[in-house]
Protein backbone atom coordinates (compact mmCIF):
# COMPACT_ATOMS: atom_id res chain seq x y z
CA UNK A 1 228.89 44.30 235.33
CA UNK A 2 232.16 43.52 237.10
CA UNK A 3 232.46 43.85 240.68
CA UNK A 4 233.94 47.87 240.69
CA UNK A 5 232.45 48.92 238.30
CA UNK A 6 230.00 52.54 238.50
CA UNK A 7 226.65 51.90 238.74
CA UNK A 8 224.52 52.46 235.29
CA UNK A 9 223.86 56.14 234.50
CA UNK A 10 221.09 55.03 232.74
CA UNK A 11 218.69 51.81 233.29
CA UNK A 12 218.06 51.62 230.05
CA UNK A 13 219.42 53.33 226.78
CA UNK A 14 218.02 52.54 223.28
CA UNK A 15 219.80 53.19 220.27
CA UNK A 16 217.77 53.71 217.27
CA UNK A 17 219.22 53.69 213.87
CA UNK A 18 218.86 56.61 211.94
CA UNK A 19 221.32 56.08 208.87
CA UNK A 20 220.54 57.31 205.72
CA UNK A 21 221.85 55.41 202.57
CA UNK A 22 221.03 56.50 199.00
CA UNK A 23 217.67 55.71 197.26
CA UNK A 24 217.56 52.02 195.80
CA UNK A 25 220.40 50.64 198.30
CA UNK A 26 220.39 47.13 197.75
CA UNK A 27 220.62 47.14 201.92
CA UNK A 28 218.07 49.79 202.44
CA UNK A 29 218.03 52.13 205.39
CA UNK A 30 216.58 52.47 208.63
CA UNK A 31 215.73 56.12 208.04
CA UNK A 32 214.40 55.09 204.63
CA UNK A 33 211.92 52.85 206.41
CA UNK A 34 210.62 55.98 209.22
CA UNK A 35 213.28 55.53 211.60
CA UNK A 36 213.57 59.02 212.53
CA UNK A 37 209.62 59.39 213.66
CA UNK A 38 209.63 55.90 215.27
CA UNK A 39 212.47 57.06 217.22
CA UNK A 40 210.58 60.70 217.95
CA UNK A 41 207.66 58.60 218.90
CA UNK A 42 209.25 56.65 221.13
CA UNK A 43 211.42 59.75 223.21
CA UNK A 44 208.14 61.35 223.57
CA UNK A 45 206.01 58.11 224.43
CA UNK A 46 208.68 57.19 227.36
CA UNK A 47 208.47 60.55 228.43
CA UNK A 48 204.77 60.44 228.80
CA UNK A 49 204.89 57.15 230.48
CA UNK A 50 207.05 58.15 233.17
CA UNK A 51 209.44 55.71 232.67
CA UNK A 52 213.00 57.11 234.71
CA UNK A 53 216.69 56.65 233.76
CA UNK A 54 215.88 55.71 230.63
CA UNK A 55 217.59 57.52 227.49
CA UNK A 56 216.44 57.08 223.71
CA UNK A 57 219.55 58.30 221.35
CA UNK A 58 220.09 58.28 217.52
CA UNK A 59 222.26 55.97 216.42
CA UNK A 60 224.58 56.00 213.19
CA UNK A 61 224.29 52.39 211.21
CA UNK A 62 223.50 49.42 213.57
CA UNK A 63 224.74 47.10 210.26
CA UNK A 64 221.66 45.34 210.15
CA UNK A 65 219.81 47.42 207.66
CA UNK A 66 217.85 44.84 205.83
CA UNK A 67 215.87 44.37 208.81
CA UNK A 68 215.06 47.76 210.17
CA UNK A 69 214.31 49.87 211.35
CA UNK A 70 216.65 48.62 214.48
CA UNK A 71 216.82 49.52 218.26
CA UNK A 72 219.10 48.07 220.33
CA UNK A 73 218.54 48.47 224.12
CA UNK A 74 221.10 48.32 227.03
CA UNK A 75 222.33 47.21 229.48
CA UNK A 76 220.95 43.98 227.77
CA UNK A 77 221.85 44.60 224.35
CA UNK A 78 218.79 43.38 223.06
CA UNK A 79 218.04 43.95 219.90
CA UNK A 80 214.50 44.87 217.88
CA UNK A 81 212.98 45.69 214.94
CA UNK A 82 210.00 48.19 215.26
CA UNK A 83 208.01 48.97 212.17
CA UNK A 84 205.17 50.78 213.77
CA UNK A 85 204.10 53.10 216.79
CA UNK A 86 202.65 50.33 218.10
CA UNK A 87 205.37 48.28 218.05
CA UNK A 88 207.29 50.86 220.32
CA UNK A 89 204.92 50.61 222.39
CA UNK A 90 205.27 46.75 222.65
CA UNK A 91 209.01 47.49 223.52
CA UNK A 92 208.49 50.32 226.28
CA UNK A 93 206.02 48.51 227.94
CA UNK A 94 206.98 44.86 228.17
CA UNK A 95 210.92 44.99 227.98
CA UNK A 96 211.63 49.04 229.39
CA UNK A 97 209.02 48.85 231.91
CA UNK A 98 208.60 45.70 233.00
CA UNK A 99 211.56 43.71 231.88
CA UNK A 100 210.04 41.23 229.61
CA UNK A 101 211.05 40.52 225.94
CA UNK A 102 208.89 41.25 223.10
CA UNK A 103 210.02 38.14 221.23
CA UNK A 104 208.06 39.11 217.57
CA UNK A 105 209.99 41.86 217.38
CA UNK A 106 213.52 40.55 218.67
CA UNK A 107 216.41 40.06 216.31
CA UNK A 108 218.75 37.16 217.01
CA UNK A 109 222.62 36.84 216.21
CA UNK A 110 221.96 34.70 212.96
CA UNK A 111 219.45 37.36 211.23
CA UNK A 112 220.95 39.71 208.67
CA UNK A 113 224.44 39.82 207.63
CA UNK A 114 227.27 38.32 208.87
CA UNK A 115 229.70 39.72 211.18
CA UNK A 116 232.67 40.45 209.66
């Protein structure tokens, strides 16, 4: 943050991608691979842990689609891929709620495509 700037509205907001692309992409799809219920899971399961200012939104195509499904979590812009319930869980808890890093599950700059 630079020095004027508002605080946060949120402390942290995760962006789960729910793109759709057709059957038998050679790319795949987040919402191909349960996107939509991991990212219904994980609303409800910060919800039930308490966890305040933090928002979990739908996200179009994150571009990373071979490796999803993908969250990507800010003000950090950290970046994840979560496969199962339990790996939501994993994310809440060590990176939402306490601050750590769940490094099995975090995607670096060099994985996937390139940036164009």
């Amino acid at each position: 943050m630079s020095a004027g700037d508002p605080a946060l509205f949120f402390s942290c907001h995760a962006f789960v991608c729910t793109n759709v692309r057709p059957e038998g992409h050679p790319r795949g799809s987040c919402a191909r691979k349960n996107s939509v219920a991991l990212r219904d899971y994980m609303k409800d399961k910060a919800k039930a842990m308490g966890l305040k200012g933090v928002r979990i939104n739908a996200a179009g195509c994150l571009d990373r689609c071979e490796l999803g499904p993908n969250v990507v979590l800010y003000p950090e812009g950290v970046w994840y891929t979560i496969k199962t319930e339990a790996d939501v869980e994993d994310v809440l808890e060590t990176h939402v709620k306490n601050g750590g890093r769940v490094a099995r599950l975090m995607l670096k700059p060099e994985d996937g495509p390139k940036k164009s």
